[in-house]
N, C-alpha and C. Protein backbone atom coordinates (compact mmCIF):
# COMPACT_ATOMS: atom_id res chain seq x y z
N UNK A 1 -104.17 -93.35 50.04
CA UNK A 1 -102.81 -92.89 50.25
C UNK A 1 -101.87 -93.44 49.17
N UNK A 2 -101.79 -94.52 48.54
CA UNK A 2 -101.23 -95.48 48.18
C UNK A 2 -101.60 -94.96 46.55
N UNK A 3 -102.55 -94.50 46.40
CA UNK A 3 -102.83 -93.66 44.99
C UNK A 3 -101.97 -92.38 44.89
N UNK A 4 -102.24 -91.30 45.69
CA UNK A 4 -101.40 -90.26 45.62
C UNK A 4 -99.89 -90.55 45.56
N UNK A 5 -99.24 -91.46 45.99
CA UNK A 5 -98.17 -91.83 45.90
C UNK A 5 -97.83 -92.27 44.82
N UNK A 6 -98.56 -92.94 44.05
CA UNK A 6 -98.09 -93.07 42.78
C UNK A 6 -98.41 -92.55 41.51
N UNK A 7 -99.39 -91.72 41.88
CA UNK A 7 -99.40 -90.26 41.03
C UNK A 7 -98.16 -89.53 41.05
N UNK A 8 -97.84 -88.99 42.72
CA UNK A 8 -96.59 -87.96 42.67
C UNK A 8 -95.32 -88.84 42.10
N UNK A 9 -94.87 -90.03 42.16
CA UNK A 9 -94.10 -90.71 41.40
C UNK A 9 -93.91 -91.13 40.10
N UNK A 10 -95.62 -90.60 39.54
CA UNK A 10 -95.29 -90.80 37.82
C UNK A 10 -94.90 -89.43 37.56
N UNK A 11 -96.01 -88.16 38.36
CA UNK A 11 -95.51 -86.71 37.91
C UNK A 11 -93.88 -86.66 38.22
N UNK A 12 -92.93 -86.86 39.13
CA UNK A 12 -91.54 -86.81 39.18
C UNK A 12 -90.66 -87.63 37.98
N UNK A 13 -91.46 -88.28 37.54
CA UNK A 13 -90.77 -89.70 36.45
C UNK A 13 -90.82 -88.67 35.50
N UNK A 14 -92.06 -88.32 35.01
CA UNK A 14 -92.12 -87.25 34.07
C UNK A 14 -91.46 -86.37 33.85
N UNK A 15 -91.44 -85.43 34.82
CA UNK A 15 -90.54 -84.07 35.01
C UNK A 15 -89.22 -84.63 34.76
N UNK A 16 -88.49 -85.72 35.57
CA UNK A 16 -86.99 -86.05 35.38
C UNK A 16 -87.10 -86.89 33.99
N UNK A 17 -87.60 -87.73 32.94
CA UNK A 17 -87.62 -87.20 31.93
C UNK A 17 -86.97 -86.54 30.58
N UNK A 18 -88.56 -85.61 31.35
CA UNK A 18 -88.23 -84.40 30.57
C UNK A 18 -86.99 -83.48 30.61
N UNK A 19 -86.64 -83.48 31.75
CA UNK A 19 -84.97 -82.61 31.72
C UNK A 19 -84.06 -83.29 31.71
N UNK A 20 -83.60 -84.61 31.52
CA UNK A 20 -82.70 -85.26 31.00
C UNK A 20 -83.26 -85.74 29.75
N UNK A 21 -84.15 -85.53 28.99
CA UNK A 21 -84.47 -85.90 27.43
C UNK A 21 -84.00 -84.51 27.02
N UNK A 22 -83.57 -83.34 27.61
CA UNK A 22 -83.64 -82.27 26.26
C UNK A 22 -81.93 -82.20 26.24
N UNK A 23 -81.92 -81.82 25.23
CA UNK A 23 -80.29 -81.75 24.45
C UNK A 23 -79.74 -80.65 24.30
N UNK A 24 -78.67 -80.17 24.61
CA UNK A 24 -78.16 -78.80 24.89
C UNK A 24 -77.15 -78.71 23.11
N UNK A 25 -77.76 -79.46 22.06
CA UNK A 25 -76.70 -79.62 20.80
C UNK A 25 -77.66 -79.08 20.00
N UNK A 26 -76.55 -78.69 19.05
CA UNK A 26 -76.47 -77.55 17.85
C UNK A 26 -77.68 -77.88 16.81
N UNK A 27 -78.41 -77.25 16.33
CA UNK A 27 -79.55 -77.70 15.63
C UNK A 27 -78.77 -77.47 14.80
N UNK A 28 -78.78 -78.56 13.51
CA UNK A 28 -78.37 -78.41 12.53
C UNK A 28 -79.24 -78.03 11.04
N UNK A 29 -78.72 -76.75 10.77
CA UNK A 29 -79.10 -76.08 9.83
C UNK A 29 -79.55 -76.14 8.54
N UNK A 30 -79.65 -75.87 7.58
CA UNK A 30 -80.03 -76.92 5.76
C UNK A 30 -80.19 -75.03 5.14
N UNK A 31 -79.26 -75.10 4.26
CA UNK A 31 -79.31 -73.97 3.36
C UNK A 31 -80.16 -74.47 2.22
N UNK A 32 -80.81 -73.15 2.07
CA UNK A 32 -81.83 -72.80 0.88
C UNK A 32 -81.66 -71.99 -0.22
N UNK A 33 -82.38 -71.94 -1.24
CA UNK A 33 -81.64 -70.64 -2.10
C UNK A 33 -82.97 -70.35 -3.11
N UNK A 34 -83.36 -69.53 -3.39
CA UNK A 34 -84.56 -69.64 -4.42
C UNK A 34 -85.04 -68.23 -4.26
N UNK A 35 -86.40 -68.02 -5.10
CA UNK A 35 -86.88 -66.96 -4.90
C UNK A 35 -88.13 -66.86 -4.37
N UNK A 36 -88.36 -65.44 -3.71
CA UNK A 36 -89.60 -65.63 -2.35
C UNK A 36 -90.77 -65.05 -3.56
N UNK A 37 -91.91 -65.74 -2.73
CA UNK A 37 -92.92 -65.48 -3.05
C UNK A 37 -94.30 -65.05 -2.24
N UNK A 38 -94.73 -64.41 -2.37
CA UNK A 38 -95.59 -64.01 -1.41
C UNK A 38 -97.25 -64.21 -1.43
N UNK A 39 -97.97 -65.11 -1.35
CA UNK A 39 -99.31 -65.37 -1.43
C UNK A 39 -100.36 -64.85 -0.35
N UNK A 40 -101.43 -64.55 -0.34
CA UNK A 40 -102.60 -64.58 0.90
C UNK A 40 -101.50 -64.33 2.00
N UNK A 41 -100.87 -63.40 2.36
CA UNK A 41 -99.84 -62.72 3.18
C UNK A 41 -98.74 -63.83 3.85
N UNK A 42 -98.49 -65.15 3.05
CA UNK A 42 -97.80 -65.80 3.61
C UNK A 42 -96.78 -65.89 2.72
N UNK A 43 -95.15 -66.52 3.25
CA UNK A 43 -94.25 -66.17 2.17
C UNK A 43 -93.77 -67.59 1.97
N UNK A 44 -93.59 -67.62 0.80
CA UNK A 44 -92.76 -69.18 0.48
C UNK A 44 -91.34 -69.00 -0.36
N UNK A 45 -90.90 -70.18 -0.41
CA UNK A 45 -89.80 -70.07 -1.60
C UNK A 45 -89.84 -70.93 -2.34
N UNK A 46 -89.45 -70.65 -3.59
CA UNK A 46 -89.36 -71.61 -4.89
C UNK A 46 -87.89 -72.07 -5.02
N UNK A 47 -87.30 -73.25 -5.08
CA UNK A 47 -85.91 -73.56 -5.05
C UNK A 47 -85.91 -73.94 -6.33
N UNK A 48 -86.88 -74.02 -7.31
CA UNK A 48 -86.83 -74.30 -8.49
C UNK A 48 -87.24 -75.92 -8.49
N UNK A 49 -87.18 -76.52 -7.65
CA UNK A 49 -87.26 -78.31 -7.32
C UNK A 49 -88.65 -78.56 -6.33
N UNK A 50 -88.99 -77.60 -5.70
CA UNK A 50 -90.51 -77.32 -4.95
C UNK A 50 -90.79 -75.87 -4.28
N UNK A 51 -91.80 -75.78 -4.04
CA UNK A 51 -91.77 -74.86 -2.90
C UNK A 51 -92.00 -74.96 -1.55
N UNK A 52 -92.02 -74.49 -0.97
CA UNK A 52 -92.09 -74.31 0.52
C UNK A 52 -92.40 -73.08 1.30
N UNK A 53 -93.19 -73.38 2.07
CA UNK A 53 -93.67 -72.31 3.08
C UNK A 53 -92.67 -71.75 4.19
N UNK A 54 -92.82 -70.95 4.45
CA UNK A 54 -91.77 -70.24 5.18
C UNK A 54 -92.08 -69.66 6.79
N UNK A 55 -91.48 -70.07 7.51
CA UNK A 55 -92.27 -69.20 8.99
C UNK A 55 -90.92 -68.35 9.59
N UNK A 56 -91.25 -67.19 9.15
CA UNK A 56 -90.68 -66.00 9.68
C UNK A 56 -90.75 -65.49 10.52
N UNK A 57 -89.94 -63.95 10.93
CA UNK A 57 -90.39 -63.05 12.03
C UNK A 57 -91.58 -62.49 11.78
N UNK A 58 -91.87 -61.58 12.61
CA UNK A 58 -93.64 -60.55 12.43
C UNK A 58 -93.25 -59.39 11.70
N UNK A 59 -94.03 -58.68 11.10
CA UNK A 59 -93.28 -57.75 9.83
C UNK A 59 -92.85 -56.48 10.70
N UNK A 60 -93.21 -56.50 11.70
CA UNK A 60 -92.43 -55.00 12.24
C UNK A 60 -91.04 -55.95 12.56
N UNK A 61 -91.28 -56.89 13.05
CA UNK A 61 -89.38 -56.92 13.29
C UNK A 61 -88.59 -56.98 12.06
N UNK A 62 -88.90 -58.06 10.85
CA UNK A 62 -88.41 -57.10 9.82
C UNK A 62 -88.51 -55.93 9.15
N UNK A 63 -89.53 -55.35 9.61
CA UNK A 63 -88.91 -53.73 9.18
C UNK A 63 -88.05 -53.16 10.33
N UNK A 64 -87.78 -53.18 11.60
CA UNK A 64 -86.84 -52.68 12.21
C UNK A 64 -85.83 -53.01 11.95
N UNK A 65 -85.44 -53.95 11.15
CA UNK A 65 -83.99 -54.45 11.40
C UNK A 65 -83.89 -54.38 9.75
N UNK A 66 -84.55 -53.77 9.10
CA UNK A 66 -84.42 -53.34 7.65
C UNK A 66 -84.04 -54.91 6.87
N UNK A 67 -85.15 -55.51 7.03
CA UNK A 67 -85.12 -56.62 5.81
C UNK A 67 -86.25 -56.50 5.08
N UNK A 68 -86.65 -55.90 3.91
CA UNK A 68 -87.12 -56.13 3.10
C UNK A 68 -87.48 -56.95 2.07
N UNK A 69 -88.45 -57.93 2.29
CA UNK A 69 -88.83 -58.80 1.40
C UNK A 69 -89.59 -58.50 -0.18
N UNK A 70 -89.28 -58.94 -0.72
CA UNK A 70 -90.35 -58.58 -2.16
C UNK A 70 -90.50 -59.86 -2.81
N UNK A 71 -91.63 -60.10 -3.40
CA UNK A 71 -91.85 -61.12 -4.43
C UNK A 71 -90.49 -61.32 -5.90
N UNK A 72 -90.52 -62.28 -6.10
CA UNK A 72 -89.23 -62.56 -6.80
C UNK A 72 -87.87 -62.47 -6.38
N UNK A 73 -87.65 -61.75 -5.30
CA UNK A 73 -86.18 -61.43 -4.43
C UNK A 73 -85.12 -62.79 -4.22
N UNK A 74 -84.24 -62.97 -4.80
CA UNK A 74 -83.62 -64.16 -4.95
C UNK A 74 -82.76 -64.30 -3.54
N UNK A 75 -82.87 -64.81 -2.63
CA UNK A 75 -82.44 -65.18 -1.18
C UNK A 75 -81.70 -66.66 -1.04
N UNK A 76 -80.72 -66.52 0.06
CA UNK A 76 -80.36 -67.85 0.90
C UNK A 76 -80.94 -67.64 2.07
N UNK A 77 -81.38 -68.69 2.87
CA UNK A 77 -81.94 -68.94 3.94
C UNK A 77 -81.09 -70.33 4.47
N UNK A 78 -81.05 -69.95 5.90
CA UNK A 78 -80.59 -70.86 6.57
C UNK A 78 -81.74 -71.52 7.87
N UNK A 79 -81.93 -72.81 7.70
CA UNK A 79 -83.45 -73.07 8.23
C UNK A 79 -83.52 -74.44 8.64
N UNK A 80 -84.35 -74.62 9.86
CA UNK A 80 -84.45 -76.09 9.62
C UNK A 80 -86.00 -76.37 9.30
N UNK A 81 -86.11 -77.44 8.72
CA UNK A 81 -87.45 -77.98 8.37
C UNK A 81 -88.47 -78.96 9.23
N UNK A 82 -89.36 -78.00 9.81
CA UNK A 82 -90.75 -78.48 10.61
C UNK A 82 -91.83 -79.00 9.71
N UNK A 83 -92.26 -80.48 9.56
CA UNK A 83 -93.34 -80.44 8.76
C UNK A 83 -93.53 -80.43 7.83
N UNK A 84 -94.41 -79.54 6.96
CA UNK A 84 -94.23 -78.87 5.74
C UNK A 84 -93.66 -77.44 5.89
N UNK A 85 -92.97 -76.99 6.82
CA UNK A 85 -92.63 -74.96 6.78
C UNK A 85 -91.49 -75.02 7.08
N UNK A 86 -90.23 -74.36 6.73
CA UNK A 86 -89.16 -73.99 7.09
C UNK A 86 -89.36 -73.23 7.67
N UNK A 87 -88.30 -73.19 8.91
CA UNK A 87 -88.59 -72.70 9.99
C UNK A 87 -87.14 -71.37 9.82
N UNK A 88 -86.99 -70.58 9.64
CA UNK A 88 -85.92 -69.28 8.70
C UNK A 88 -85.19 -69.26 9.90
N UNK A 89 -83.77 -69.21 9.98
CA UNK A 89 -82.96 -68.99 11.44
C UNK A 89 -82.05 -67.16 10.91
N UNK A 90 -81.89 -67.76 9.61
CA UNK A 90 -81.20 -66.29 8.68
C UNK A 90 -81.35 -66.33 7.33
N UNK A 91 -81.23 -65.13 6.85
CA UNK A 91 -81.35 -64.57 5.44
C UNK A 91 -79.93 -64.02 4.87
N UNK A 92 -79.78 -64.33 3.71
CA UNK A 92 -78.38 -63.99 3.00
C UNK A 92 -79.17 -63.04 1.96
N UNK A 93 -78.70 -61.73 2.20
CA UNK A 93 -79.75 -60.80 0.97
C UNK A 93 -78.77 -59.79 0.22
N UNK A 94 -78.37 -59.82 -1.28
CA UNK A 94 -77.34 -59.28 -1.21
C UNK A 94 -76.11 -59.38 -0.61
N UNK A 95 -75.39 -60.19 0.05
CA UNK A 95 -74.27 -60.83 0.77
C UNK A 95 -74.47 -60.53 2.00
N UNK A 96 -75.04 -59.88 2.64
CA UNK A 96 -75.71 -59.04 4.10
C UNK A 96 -76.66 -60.46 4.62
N UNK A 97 -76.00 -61.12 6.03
CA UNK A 97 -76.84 -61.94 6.81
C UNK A 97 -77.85 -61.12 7.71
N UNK A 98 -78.84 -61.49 7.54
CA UNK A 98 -79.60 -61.08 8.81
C UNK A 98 -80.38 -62.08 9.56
N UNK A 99 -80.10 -62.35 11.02
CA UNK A 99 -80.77 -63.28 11.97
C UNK A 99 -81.74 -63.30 12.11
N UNK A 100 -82.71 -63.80 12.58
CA UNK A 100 -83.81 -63.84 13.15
C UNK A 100 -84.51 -64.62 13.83
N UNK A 101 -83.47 -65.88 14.16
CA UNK A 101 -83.61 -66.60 15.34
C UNK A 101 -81.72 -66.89 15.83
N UNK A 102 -81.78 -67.53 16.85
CA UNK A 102 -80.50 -67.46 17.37
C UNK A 102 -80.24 -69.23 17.04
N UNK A 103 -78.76 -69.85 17.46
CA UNK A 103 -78.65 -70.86 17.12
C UNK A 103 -79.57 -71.97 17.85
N UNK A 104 -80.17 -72.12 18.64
CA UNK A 104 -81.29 -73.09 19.34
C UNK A 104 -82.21 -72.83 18.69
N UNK A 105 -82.50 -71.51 17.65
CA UNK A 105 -84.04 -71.94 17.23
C UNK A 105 -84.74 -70.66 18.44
N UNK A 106 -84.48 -70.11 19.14
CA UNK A 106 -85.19 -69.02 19.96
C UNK A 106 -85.19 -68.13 19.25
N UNK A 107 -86.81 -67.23 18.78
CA UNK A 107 -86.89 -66.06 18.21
C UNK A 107 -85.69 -64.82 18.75
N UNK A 108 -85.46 -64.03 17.82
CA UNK A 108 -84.84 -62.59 18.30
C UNK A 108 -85.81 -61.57 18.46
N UNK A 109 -87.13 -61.74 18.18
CA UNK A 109 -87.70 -60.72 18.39
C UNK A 109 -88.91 -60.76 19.64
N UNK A 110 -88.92 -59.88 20.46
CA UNK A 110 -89.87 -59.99 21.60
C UNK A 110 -91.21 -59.72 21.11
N UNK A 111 -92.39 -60.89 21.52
CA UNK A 111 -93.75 -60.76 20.94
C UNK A 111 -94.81 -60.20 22.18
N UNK A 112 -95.16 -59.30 21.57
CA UNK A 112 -96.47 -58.88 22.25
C UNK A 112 -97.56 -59.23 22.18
N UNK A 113 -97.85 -60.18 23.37
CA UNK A 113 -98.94 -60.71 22.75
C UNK A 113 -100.45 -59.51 23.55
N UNK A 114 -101.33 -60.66 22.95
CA UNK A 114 -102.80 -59.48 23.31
C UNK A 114 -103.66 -59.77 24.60
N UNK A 115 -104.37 -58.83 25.09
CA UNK A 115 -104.87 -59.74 26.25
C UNK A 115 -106.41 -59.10 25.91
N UNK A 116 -107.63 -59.51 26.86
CA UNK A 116 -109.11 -59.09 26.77
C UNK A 116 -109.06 -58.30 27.71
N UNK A 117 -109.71 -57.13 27.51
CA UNK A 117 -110.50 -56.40 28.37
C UNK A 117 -111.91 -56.97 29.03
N UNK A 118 -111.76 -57.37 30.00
CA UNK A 118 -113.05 -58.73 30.37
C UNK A 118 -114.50 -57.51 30.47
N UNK A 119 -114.32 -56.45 31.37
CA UNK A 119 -115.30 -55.68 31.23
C UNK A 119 -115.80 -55.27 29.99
N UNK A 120 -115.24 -55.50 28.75
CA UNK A 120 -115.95 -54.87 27.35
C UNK A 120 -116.21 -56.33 26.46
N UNK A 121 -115.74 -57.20 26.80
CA UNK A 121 -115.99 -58.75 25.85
C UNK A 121 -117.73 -58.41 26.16
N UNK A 122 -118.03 -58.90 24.95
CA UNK A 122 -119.55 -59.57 25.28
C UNK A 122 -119.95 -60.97 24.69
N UNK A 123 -118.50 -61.02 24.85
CA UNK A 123 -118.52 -63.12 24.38
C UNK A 123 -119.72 -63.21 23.75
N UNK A 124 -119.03 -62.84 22.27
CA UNK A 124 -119.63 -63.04 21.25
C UNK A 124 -118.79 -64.33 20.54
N UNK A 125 -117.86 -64.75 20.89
CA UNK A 125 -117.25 -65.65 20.28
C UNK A 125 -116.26 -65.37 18.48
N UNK A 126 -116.60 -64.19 18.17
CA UNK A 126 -115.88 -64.04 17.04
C UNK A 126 -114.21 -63.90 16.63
N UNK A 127 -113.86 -64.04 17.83
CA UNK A 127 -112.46 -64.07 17.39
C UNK A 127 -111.83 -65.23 18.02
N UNK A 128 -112.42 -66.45 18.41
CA UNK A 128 -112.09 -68.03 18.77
C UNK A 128 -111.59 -68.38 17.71
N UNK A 129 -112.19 -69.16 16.65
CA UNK A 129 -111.77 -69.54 15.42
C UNK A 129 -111.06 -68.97 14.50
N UNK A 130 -111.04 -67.49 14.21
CA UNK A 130 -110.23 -66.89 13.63
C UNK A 130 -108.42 -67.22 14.01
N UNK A 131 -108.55 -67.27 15.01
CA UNK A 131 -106.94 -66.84 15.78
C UNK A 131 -105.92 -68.32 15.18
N UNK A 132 -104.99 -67.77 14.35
CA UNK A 132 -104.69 -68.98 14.14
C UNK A 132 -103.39 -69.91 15.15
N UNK A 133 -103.21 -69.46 15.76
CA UNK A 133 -102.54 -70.26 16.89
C UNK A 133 -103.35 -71.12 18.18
N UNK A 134 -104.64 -71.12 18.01
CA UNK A 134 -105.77 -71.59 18.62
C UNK A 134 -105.41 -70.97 20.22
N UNK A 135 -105.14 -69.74 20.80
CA UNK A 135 -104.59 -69.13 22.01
C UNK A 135 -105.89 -68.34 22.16
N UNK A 136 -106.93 -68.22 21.63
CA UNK A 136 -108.57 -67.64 22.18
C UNK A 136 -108.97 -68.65 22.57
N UNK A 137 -109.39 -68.71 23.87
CA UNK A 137 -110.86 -69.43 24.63
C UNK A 137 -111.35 -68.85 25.49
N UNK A 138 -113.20 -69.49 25.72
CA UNK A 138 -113.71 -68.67 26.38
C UNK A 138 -114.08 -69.55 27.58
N UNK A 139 -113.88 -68.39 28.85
CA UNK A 139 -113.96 -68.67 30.27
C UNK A 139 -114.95 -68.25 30.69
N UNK A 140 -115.95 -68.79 31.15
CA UNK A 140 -117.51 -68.39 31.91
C UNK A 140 -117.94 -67.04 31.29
N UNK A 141 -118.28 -66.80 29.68
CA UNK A 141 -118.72 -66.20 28.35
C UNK A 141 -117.79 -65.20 28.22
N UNK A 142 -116.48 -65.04 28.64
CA UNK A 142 -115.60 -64.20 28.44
C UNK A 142 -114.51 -64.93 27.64
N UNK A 143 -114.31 -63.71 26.34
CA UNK A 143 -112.69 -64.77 25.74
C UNK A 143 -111.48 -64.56 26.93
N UNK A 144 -110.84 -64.99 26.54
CA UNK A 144 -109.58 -65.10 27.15
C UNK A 144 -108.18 -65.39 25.99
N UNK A 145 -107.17 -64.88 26.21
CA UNK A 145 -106.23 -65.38 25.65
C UNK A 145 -105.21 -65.54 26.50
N UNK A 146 -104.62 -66.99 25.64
CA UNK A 146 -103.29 -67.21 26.51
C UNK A 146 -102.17 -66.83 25.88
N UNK A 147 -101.08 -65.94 26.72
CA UNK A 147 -99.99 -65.30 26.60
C UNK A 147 -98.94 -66.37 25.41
N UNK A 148 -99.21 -67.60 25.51
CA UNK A 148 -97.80 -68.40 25.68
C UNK A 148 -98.28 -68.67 24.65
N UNK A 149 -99.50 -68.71 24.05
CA UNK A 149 -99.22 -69.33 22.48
C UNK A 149 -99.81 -68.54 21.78
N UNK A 150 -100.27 -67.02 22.11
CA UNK A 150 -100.29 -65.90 21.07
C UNK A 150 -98.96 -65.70 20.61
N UNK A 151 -98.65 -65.16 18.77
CA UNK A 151 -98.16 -65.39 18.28
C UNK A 151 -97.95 -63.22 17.96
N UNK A 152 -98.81 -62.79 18.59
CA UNK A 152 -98.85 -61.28 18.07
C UNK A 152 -99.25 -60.79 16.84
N UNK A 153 -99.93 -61.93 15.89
CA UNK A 153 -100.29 -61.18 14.64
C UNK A 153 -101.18 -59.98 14.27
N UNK A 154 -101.80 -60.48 15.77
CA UNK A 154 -102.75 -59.03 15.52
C UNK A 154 -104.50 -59.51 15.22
N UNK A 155 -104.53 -60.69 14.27
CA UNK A 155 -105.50 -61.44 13.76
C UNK A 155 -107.24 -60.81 14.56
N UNK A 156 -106.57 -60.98 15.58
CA UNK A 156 -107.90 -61.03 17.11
C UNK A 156 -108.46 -59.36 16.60
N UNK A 157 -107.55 -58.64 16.97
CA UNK A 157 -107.99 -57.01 16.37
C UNK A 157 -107.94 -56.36 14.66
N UNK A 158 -107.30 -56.72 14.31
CA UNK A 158 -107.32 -56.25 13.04
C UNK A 158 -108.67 -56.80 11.66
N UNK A 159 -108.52 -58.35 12.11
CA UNK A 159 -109.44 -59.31 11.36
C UNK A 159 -108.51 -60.04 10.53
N UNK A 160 -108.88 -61.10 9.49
CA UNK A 160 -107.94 -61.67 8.73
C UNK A 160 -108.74 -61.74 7.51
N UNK A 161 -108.35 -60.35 7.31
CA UNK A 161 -108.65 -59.89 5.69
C UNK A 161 -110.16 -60.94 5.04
N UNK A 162 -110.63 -61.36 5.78
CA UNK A 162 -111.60 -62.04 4.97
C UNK A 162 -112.96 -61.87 5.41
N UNK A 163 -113.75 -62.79 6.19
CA UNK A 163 -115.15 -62.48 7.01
C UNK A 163 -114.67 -61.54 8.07
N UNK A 164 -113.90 -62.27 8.98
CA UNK A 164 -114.10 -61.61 10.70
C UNK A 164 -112.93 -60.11 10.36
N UNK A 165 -113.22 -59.10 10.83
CA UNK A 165 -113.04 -57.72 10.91
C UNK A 165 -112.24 -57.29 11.95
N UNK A 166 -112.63 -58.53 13.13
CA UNK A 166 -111.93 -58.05 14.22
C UNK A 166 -112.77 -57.76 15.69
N UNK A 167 -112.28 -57.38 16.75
CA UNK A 167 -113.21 -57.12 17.98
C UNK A 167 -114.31 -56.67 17.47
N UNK A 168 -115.42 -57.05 17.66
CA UNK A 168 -116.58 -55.84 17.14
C UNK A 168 -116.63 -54.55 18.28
N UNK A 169 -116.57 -54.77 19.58
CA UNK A 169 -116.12 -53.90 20.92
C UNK A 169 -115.31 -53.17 21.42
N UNK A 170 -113.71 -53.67 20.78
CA UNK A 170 -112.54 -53.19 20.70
C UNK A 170 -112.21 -53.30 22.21
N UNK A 171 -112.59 -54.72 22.64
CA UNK A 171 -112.18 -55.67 23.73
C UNK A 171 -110.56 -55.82 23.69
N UNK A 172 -109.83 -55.98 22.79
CA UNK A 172 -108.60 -56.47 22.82
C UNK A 172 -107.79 -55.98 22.44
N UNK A 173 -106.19 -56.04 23.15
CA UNK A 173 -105.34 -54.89 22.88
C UNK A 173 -104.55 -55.67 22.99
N UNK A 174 -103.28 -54.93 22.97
CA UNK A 174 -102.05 -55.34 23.04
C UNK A 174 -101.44 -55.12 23.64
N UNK A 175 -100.56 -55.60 24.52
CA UNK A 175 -99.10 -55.47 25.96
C UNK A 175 -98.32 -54.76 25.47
N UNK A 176 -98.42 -53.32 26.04
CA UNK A 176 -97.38 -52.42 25.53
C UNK A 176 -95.88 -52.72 25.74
């Protein structure tokens, strides 16, 4: 008895915490300026002083909202820095801002992520390692993906341009 009790008293310690550790203040921003570059489908910028990797929207949301990127395209970005990747909040293109996350850092664009068709998997395992958000695993020889940290690239079905091709079954789709 005397165990469960102080389990449910560390899980409550935890939880309270966690919602008095998070901060309802302004992420503060760091302007960029340089020109983009585009490698192995990832985009960086050159500020002339280094480069840096860039983590953007998914390319249909910039094509809906008509931002066009090109190699050499001289840009401001407004971003904060994760790591090694700037994390893009907006683009200054031509004097024209365009958003693409809001001021907390929450995407603007809604992601679809993918789910398995469990009746057609034949847990073969080929699209585990590929996925680069690590959101494939497999459940009693079936993949599975989890909603919350698919990223929607597509990776799982399409392939990533290199060995893996993609479902070999055409197990996996996407949340309309």
């Amino acid at each position: 008895m005397k165990k469960k009790l102080m389990i449910i008293i560390v899980v409550l310690l935890t939880i309270a915490f966690n919602v008095f550790s998070q901060s309802n203040e302004k992420i503060e921003l760091t302007n960029y300026s340089g020109k983009l570059k585009q490698i192995a489908g990832n985009w960086f910028l050159n500020t002339g002083e280094d480069i840096v990797e860039l983590s953007l929207a998914p390319d249909e949301f910039l094509k809906d909202n008509n931002i066009e990127l090109t190699s050499k395209m001289e840009v401001s970005l407004n971003g904060i820095m994760q790591e090694d990747e700037l994390v893009v909040h907006s683009f200054i293109i031509d004097g024209n801002e365009f958003k693409i996350r809001d001021e907390s850092g929450k995407a603007l664009w809604k992601i679809k992520p993918y789910y398995v068709i469990p009746d057609k998997c034949i847990g073969c395992r080929l699209c585990v390692s590929p996925c680069p958000q690590g959101a494939i695993t497999m459940v009693k020889g079936i993949a599975v993906i989890d909603a919350d940290k698919c990223d929607g690239d597509g990776i799982c079905v399409l392939g990533d341009g290199k060995r893996y091709k993609g479902c070999p079954v055409d197990a996996i789709k996407q949340v309309k």
